[in-house]
C-alpha atoms as a PDB file:
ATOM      1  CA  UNK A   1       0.000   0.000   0.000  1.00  0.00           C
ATOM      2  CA  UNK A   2       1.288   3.586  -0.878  1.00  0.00           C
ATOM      3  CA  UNK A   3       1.651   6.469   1.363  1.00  0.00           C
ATOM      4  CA  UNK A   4      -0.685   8.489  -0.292  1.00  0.00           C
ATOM      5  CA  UNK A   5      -3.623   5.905   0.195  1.00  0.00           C
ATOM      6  CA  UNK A   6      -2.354   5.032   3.852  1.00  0.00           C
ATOM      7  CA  UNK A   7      -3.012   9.135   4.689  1.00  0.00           C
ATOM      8  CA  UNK A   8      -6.035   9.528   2.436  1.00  0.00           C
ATOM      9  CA  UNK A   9      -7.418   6.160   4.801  1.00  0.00           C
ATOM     10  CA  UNK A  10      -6.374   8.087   8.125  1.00  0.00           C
ATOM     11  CA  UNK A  11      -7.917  11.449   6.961  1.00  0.00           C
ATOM     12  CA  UNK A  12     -11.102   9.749   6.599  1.00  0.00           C
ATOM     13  CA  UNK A  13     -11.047   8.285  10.264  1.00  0.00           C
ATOM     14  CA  UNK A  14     -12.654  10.154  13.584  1.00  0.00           C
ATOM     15  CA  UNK A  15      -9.971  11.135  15.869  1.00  0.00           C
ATOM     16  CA  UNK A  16     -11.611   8.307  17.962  1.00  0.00           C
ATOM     17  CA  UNK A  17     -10.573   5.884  15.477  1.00  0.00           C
ATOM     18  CA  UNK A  18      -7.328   7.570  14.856  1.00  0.00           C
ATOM     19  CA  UNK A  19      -6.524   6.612  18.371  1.00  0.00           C
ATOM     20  CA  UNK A  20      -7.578   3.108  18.078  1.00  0.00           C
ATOM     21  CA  UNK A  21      -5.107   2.533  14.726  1.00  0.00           C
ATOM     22  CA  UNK A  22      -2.440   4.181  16.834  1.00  0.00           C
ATOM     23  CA  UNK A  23      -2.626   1.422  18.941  1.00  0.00           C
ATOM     24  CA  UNK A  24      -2.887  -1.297  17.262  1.00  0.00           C
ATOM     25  CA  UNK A  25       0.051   0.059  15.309  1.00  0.00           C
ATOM     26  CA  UNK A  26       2.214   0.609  18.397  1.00  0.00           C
ATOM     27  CA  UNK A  27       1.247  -3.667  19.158  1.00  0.00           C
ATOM     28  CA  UNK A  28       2.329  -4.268  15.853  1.00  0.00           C
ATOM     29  CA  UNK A  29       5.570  -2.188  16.117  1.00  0.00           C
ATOM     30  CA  UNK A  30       6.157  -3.890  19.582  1.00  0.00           C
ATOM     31  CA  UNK A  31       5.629  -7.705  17.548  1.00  0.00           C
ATOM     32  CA  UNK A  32       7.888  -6.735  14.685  1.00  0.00           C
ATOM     33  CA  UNK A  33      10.356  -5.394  17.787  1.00  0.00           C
ATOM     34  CA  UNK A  34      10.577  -8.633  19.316  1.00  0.00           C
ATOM     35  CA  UNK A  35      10.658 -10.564  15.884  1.00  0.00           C
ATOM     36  CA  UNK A  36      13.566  -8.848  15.276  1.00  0.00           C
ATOM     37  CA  UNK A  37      15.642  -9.427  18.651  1.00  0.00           C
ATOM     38  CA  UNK A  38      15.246 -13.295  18.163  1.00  0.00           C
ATOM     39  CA  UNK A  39      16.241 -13.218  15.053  1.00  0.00           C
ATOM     40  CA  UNK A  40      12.444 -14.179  13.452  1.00  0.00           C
ATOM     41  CA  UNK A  41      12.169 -11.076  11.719  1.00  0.00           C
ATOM     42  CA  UNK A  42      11.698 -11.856   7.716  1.00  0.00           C
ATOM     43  CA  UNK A  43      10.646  -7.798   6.800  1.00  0.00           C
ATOM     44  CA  UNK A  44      13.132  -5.517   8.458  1.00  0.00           C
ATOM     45  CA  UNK A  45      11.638  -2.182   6.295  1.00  0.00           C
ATOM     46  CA  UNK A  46       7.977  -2.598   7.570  1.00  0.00           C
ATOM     47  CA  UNK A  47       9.593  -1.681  11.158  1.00  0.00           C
ATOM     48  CA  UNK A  48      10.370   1.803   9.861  1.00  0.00           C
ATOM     49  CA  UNK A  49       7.178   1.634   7.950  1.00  0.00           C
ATOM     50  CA  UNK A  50       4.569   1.050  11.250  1.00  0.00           C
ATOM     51  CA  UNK A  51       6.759   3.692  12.936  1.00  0.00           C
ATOM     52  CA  UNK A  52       6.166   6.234  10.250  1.00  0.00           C
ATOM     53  CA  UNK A  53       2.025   4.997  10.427  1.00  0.00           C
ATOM     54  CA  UNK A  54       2.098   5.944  14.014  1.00  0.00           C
ATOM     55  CA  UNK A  55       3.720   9.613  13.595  1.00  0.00           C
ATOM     56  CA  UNK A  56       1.277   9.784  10.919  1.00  0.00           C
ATOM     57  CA  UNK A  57      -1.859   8.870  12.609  1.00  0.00           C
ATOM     58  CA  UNK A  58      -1.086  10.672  15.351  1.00  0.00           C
ATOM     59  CA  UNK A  59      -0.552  13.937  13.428  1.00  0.00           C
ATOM     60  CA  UNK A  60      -3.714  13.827  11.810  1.00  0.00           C
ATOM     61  CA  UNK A  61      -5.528  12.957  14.905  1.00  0.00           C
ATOM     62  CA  UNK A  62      -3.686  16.161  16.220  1.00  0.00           C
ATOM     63  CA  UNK A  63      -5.175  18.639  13.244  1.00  0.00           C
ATOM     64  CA  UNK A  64      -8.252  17.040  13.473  1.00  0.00           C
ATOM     65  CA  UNK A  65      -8.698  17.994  16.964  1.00  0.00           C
ATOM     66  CA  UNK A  66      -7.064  20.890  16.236  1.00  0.00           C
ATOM     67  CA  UNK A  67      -9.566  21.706  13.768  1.00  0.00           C
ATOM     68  CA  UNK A  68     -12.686  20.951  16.036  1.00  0.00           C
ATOM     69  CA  UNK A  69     -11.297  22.988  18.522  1.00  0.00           C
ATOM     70  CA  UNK A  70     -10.663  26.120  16.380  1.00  0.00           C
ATOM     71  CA  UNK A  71     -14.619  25.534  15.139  1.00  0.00           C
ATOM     72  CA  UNK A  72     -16.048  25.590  18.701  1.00  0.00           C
END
């Protein structure tokens, strides 16, 4: 999946939702972790690429409630 799509995806989420991706990205970033200290590890870029997902998620969660409070 491309970047572009991944943030389109996350732009259309509630912050709510936002929150909930964050997490489960942060369990997957924590699997691929220990994958990769026992050796296990058979995709060493999608560690960098669930870390990125994470910064990203969070930022939009961010604007968006950024956004809602600028509206109120």
């Amino acid at each position: 999946m491309k970047t572009g799509s991944r943030l389109a995806d996350m732009r259309a989420m509630t912050p709510e939702q936002l929150d909930d991706e964050v997490l489960k990205l942060k369990k997957e970033r924590f699997n691929l972790r220990f994958q990769q200290a026992t050796g296990q590890l058979s995709d060493a870029a999608r560690v960098r690429v669930v870390r990125r997902d994470v910064a990203r998620a969070k930022t939009v969660a961010a604007q968006k409630r950024a956004h809602a409070q600028k509206k109120d």
